[in-house]
C-alpha atoms as a PDB file:
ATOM      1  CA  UNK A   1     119.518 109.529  77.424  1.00  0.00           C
ATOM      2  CA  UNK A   2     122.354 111.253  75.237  1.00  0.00           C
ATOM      3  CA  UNK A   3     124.087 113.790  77.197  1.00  0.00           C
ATOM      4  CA  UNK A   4     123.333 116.525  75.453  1.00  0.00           C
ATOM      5  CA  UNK A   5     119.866 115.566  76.481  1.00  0.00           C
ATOM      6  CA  UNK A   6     120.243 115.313  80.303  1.00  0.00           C
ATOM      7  CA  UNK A   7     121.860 118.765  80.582  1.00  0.00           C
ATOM      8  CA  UNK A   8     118.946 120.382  78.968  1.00  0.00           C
ATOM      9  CA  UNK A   9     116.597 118.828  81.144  1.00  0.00           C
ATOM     10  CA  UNK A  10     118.902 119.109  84.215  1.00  0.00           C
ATOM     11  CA  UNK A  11     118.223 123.128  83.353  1.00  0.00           C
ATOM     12  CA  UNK A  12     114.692 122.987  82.992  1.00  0.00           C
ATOM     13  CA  UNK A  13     114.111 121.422  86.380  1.00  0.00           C
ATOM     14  CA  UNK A  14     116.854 123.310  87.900  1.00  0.00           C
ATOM     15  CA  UNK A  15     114.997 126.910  86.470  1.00  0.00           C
ATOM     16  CA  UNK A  16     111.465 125.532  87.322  1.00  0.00           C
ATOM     17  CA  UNK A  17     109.525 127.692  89.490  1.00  0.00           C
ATOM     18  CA  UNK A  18     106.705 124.680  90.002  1.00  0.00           C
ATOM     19  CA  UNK A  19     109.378 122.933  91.677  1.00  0.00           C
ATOM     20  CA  UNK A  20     110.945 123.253  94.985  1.00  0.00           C
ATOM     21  CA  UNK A  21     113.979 123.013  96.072  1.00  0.00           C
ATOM     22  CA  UNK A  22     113.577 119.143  97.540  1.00  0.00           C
ATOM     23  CA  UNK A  23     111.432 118.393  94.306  1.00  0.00           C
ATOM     24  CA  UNK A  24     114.192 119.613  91.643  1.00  0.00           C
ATOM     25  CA  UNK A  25     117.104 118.036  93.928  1.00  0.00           C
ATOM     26  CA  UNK A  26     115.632 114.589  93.858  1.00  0.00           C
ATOM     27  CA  UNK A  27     114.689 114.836  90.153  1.00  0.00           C
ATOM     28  CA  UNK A  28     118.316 116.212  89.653  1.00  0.00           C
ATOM     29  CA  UNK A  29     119.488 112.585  91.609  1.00  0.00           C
ATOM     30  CA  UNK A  30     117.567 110.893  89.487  1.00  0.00           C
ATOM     31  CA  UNK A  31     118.325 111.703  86.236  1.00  0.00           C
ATOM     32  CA  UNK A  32     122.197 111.086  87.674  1.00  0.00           C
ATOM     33  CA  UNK A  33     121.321 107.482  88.499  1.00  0.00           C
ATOM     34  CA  UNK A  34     121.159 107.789  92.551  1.00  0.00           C
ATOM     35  CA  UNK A  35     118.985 105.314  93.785  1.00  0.00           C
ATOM     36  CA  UNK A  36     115.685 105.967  95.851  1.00  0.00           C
ATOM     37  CA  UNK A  37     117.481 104.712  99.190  1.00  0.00           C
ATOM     38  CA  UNK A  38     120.389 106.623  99.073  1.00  0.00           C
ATOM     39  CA  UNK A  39     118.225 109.738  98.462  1.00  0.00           C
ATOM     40  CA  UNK A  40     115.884 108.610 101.037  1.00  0.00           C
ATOM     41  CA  UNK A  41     118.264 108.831 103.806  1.00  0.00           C
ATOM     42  CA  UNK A  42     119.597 112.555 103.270  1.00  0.00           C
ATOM     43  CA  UNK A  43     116.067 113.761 103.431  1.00  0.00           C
ATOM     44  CA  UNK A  44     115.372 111.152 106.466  1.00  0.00           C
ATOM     45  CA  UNK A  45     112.790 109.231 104.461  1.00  0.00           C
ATOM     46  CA  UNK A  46     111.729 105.954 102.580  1.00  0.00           C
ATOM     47  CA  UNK A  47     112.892 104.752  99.395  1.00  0.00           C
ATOM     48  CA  UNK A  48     108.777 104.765  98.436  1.00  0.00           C
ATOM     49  CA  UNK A  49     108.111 108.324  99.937  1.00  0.00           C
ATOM     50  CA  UNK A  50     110.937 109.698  97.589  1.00  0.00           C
ATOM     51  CA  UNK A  51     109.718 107.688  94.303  1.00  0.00           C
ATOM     52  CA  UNK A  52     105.941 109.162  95.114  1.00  0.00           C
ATOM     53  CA  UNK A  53     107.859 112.601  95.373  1.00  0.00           C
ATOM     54  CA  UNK A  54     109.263 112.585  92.429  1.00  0.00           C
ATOM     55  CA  UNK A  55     106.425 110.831  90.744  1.00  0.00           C
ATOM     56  CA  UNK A  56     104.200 114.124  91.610  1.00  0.00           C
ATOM     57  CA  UNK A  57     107.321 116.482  91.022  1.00  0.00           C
ATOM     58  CA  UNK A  58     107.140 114.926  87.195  1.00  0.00           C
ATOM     59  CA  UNK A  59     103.565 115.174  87.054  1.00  0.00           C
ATOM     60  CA  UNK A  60     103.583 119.044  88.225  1.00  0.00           C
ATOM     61  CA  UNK A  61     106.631 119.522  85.716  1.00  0.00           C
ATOM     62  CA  UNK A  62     104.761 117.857  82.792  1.00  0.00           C
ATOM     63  CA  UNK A  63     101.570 119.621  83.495  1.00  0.00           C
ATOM     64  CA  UNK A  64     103.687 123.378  83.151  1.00  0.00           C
ATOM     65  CA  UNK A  65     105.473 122.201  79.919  1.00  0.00           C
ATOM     66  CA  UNK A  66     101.757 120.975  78.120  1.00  0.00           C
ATOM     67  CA  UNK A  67     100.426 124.494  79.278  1.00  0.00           C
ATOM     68  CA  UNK A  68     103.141 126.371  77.523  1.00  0.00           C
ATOM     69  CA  UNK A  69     102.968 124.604  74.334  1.00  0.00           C
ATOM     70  CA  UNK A  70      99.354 125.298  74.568  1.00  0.00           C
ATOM     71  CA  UNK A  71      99.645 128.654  75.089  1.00  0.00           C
ATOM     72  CA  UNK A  72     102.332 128.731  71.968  1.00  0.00           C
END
């Protein structure tokens, strides 16, 4: 992604109010190229738990961006 475009979503995730705080910092990892593992062991968990994480934290994130261009 061009920069330009991972600061804008770094703020949308970072001002999401779907998200909490674990959710947004592992998306926030993410998008910065950490890999599962290393996230894995601050929050004391498996690389797999943290990839299903963020797997529903995307899912919750793209369900509150299609309601608000429905609501547009």
């Amino acid at each position: 992604m061009a920069n330009q475009t991972l600061k804008y979503f770094s703020s949308l995730v970072s001002d999401s109010h779907e998200l909490n705080h674990r959710e947004k910092d592992i998306l926030l990892r993410r998008l910065k190229n950490q890999h599962l593992r290393k996230i894995g062991r601050k929050y004391e968990v498996t690389a797999e738990r943290i990839r299903q994480i963020e797997e529903q934290a995307l899912g919750k994130f793209t369900k509150k961006i299609l309601q608000l261009l429905l609501l547009d």
